[in-house]
Protein backbone atom coordinates (compact mmCIF):
# COMPACT_ATOMS: atom_id res chain seq x y z
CA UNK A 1 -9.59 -46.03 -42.40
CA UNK A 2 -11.73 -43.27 -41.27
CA UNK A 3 -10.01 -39.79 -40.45
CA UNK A 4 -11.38 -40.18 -36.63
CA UNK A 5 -9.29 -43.46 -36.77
CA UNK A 6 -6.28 -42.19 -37.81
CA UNK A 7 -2.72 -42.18 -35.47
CA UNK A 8 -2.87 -38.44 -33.80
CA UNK A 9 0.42 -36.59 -33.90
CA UNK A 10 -0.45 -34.44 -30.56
CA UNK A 11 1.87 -36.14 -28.50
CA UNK A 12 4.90 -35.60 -30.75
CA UNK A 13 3.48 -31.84 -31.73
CA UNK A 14 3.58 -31.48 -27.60
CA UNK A 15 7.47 -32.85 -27.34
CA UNK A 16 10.04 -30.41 -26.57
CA UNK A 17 11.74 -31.66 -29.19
CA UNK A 18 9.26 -31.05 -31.83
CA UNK A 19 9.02 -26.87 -31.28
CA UNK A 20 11.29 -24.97 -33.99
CA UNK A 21 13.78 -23.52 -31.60
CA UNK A 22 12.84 -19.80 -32.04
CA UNK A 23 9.49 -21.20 -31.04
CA UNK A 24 11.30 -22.75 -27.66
CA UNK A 25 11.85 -20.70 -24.80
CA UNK A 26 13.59 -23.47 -22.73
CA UNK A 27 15.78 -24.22 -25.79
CA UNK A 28 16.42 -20.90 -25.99
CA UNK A 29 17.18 -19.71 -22.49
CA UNK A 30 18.96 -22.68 -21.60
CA UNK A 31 22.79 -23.16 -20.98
CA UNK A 32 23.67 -24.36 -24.07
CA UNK A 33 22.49 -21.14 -25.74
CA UNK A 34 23.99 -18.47 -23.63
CA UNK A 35 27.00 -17.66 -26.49
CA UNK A 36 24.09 -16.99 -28.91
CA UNK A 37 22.39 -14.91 -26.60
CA UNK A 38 25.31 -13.01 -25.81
CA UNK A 39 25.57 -12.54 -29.90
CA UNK A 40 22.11 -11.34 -30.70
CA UNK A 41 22.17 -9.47 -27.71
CA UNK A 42 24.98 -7.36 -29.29
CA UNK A 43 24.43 -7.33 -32.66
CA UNK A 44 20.82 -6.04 -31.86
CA UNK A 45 22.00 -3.42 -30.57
CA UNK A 46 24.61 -2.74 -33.02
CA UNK A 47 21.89 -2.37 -35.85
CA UNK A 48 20.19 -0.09 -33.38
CA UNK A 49 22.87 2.34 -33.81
CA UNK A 50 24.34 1.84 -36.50
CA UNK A 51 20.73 2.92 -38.27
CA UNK A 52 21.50 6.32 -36.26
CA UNK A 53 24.60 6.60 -38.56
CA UNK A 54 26.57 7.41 -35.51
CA UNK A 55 30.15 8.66 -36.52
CA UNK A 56 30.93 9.15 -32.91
CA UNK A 57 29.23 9.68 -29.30
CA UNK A 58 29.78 12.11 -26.16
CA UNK A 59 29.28 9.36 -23.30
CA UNK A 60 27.96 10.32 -20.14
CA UNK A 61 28.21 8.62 -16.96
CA UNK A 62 26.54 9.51 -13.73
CA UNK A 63 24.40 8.58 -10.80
CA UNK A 64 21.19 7.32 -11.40
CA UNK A 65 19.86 8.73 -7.64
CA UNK A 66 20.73 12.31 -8.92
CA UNK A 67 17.21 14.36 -8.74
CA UNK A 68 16.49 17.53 -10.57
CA UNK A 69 16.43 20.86 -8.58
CA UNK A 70 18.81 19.18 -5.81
CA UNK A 71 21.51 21.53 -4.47
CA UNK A 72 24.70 20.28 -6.34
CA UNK A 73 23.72 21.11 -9.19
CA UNK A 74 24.38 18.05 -10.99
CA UNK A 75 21.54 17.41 -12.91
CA UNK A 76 21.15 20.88 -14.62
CA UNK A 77 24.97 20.78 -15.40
CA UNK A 78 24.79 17.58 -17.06
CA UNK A 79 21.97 19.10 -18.81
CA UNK A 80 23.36 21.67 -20.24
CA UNK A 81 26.72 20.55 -21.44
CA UNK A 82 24.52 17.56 -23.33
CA UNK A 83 22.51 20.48 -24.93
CA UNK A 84 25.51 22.99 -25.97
CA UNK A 85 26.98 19.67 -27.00
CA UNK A 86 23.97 18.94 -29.61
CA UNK A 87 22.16 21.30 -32.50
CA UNK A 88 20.56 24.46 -30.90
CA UNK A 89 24.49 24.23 -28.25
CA UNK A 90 27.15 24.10 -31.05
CA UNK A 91 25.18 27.04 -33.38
CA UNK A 92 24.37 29.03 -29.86
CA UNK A 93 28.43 28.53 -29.45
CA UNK A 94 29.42 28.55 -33.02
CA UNK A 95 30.97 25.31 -32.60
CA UNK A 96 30.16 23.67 -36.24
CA UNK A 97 31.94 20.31 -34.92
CA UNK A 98 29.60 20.25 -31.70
CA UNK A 99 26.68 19.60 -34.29
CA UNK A 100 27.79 16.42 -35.13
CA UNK A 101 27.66 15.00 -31.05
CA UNK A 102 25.28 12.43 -30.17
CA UNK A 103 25.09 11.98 -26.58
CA UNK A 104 24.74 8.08 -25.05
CA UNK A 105 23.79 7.14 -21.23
CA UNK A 106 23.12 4.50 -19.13
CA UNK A 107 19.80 5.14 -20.50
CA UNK A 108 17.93 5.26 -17.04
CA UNK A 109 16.96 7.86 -14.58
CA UNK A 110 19.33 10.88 -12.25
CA UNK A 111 22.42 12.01 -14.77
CA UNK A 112 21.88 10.03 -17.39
CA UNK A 113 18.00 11.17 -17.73
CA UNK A 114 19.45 14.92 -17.89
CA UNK A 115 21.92 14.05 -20.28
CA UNK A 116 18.95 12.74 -22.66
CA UNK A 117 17.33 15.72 -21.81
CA UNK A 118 19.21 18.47 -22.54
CA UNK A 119 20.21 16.36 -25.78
CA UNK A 120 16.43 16.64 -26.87
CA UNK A 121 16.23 20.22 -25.90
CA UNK A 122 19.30 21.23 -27.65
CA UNK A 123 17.75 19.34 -30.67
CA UNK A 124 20.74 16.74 -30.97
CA UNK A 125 20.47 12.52 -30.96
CA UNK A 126 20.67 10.77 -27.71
CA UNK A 127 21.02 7.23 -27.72
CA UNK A 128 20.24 5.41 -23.61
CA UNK A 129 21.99 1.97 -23.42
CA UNK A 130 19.57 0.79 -20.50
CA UNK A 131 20.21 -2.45 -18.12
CA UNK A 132 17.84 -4.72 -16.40
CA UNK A 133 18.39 -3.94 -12.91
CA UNK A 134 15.79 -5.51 -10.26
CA UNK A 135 15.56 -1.30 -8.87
CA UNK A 136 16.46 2.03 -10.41
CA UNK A 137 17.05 1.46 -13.83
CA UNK A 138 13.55 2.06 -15.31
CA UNK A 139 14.49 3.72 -18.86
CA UNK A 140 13.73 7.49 -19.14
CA UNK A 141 11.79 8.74 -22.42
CA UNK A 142 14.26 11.62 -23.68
CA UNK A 143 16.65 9.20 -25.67
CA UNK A 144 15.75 8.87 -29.14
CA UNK A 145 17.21 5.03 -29.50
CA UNK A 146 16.27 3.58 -26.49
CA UNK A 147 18.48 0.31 -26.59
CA UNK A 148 17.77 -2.56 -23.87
CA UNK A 149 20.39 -4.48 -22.53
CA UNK A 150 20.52 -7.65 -19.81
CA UNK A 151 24.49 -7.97 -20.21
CA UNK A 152 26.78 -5.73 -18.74
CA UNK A 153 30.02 -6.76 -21.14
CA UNK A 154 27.74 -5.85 -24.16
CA UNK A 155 26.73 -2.61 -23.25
CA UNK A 156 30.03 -1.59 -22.37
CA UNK A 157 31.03 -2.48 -25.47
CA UNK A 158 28.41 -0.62 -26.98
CA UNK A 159 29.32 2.21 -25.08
CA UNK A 160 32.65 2.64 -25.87
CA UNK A 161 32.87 1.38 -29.61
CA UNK A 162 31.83 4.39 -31.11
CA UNK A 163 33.00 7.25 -28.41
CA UNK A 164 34.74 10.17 -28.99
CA UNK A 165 34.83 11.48 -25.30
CA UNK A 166 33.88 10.29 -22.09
CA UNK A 167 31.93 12.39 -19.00
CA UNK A 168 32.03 11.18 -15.44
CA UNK A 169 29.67 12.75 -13.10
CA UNK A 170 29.20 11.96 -9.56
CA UNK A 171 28.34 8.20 -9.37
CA UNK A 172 28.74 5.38 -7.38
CA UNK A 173 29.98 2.14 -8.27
CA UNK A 174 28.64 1.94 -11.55
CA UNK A 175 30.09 5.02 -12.65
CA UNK A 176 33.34 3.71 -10.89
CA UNK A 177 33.14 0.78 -13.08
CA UNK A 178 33.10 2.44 -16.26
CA UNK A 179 35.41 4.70 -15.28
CA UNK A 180 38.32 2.26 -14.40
CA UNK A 181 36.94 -0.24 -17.44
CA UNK A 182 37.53 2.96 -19.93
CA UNK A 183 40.69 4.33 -18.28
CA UNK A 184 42.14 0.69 -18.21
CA UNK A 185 41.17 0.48 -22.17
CA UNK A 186 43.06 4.20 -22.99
CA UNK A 187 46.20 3.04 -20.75
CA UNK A 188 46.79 -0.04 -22.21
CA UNK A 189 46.51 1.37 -26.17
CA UNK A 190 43.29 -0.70 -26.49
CA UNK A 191 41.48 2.49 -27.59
CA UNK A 192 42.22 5.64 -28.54
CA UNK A 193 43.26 8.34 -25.86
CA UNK A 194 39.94 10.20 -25.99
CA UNK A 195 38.98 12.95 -23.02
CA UNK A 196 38.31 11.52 -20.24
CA UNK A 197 36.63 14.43 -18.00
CA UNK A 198 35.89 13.88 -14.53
CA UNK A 199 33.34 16.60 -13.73
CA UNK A 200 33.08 18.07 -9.81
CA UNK A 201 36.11 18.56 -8.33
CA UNK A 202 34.64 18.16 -4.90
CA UNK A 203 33.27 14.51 -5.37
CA UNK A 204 36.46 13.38 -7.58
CA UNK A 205 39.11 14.90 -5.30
CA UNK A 206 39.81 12.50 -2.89
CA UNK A 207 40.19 9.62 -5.62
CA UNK A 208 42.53 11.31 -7.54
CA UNK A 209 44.60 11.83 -4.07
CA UNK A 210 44.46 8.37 -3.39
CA UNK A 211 45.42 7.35 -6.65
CA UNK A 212 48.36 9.59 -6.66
CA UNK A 213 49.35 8.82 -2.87
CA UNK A 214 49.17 5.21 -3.54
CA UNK A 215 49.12 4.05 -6.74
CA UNK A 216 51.37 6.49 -8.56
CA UNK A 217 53.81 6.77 -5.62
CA UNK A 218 54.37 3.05 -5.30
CA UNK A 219 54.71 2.56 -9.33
CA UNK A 220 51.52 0.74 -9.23
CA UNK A 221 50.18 2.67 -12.48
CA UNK A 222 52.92 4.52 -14.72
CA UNK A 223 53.83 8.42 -14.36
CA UNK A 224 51.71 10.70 -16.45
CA UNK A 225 48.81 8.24 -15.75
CA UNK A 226 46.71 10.26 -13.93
CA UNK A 227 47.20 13.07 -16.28
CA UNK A 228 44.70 10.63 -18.41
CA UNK A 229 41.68 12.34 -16.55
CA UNK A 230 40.85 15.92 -16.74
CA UNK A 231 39.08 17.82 -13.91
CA UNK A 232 36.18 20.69 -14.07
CA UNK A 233 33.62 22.37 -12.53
CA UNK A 234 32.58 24.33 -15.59
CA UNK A 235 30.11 22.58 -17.99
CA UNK A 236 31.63 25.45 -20.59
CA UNK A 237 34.82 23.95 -20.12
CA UNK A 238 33.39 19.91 -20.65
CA UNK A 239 32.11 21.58 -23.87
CA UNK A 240 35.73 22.92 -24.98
CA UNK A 241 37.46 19.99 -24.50
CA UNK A 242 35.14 17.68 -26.07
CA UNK A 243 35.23 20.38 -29.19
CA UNK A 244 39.38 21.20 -29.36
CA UNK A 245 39.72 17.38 -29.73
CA UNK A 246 37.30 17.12 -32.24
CA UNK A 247 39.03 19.79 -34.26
CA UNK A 248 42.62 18.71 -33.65
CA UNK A 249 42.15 14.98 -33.70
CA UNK A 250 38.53 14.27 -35.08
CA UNK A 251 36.48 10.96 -34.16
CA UNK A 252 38.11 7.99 -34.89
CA UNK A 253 38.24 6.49 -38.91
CA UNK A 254 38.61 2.62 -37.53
CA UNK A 255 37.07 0.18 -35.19
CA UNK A 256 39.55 0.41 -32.35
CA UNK A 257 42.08 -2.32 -31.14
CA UNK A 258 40.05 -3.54 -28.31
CA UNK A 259 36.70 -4.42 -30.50
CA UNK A 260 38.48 -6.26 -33.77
């Protein structure tokens, strides 16, 4: 039998069935595979940080529609407290445990960009846990592990695993989200009772009233709840906190309840 005679195997090379399912993108983002993507999707970016040789993170929270130079404020004080809360910030304040901070975002643009920033500026590690979003989220370049995510459950995870302290800025419902995902997590013993620092008294005020008004007076949440969340206006004072509980309690020595 000549070669040119021979059976060709193109039709069963050309099967889906034939491709090596790395190889297969319909294998691979099909139904039957979204568990596994939800596992590589997490442990990639566990490796990511866990490289950094993170023993704890500052995490900052905030608007992505926040512009530098706008009248609030907000971006330069989220700048700053990330960069007394990194290198050139803890040896400016003499705070030896501030050295040790690596800030993580959102990863993206407004607040968490400044965070990033003032992270790189003060010398420190940033770490931006970015989402696909179809607008705003386009990653910002100060982060030094950039880390890309399409699930929300796994970056929160990411987020919180390895915290030490957790700053809300202005924000919308994003910010909302992680701050009643966190708070939930700290009430119910799931993690450790880290600050919680809500930052602008102004935007957080009439929140905290409600919550009191309505969800403290009619024993919806338990007393003392509220007294989970600290309040400033003084990015000095974000710094302080986030530094007396690192001296008096120190980041934490085990993975916490909520992530064994």
């Amino acid at each position: 039998m000549n070669v040119s005679d021979r059976p060709s195997n193109a039709a069963q090379m050309a099967n889906a069935a034939y491709r090596l399912p790395a190889m297969d993108q319909d294998f691979l983002l099909g139904d039957s595979t979204r568990g596994i993507r939800f596992q590589l999707e997490y442990q990639k970016a566990e490796d990511n940080l866990r490289a950094l040789k993170i023993e704890s993170t500052i995490v900052v929270f905030g608007s992505a529609r926040v512009r530098e130079g706008e009248a609030n404020g907000w971006y330069d004080h989220a700048r700053e407290f990330a960069k007394i809360c990194s290198l050139e910030g803890g040896a400016k304040l003499n705070h030896k445990i501030a050295r040790h901070n690596v800030i993580a975002t959102g990863g993206g643009p407004g607040i968490m960009e400044a965070a990033n920033k003032g992270a790189a500026q003060g010398g420190g590690k940033s770490v931006g846990l970015n989402i696909e979003l179809p607008h705003e989220q386009a990653g910002n370049r100060f982060a030094n592990v950039p880390v890309q995510f399409h699930y929300f459950f796994a970056r929160k995870v990411s987020f919180v695993k390895y915290s030490m302290g957790f700053i809300y800025m202005p924000g919308g419902f994003g910010t909302l989200d992680e701050l009643f995902e966190v708070v939930t997590l700290v009430q119910t013993g799931r993690i450790t009772r880290f600050p919680m620092i809500l930052f602008g008294r102004r935007h957080w005020s009439g929140l905290l009233r409600w919550m009191d008004a309505t969800l403290e007076d009619h024993k919806l949440i338990s007393p003392g709840d509220l007294e989970l969340l600290r309040v400033t206006d003084d990015p000095d004072e974000v710094v302080q906190i986030i530094c007396d509980y690192r001296r008096e309690v120190g980041p934490p020595t085990e993975v916490p309840k909520a992530f064994k």
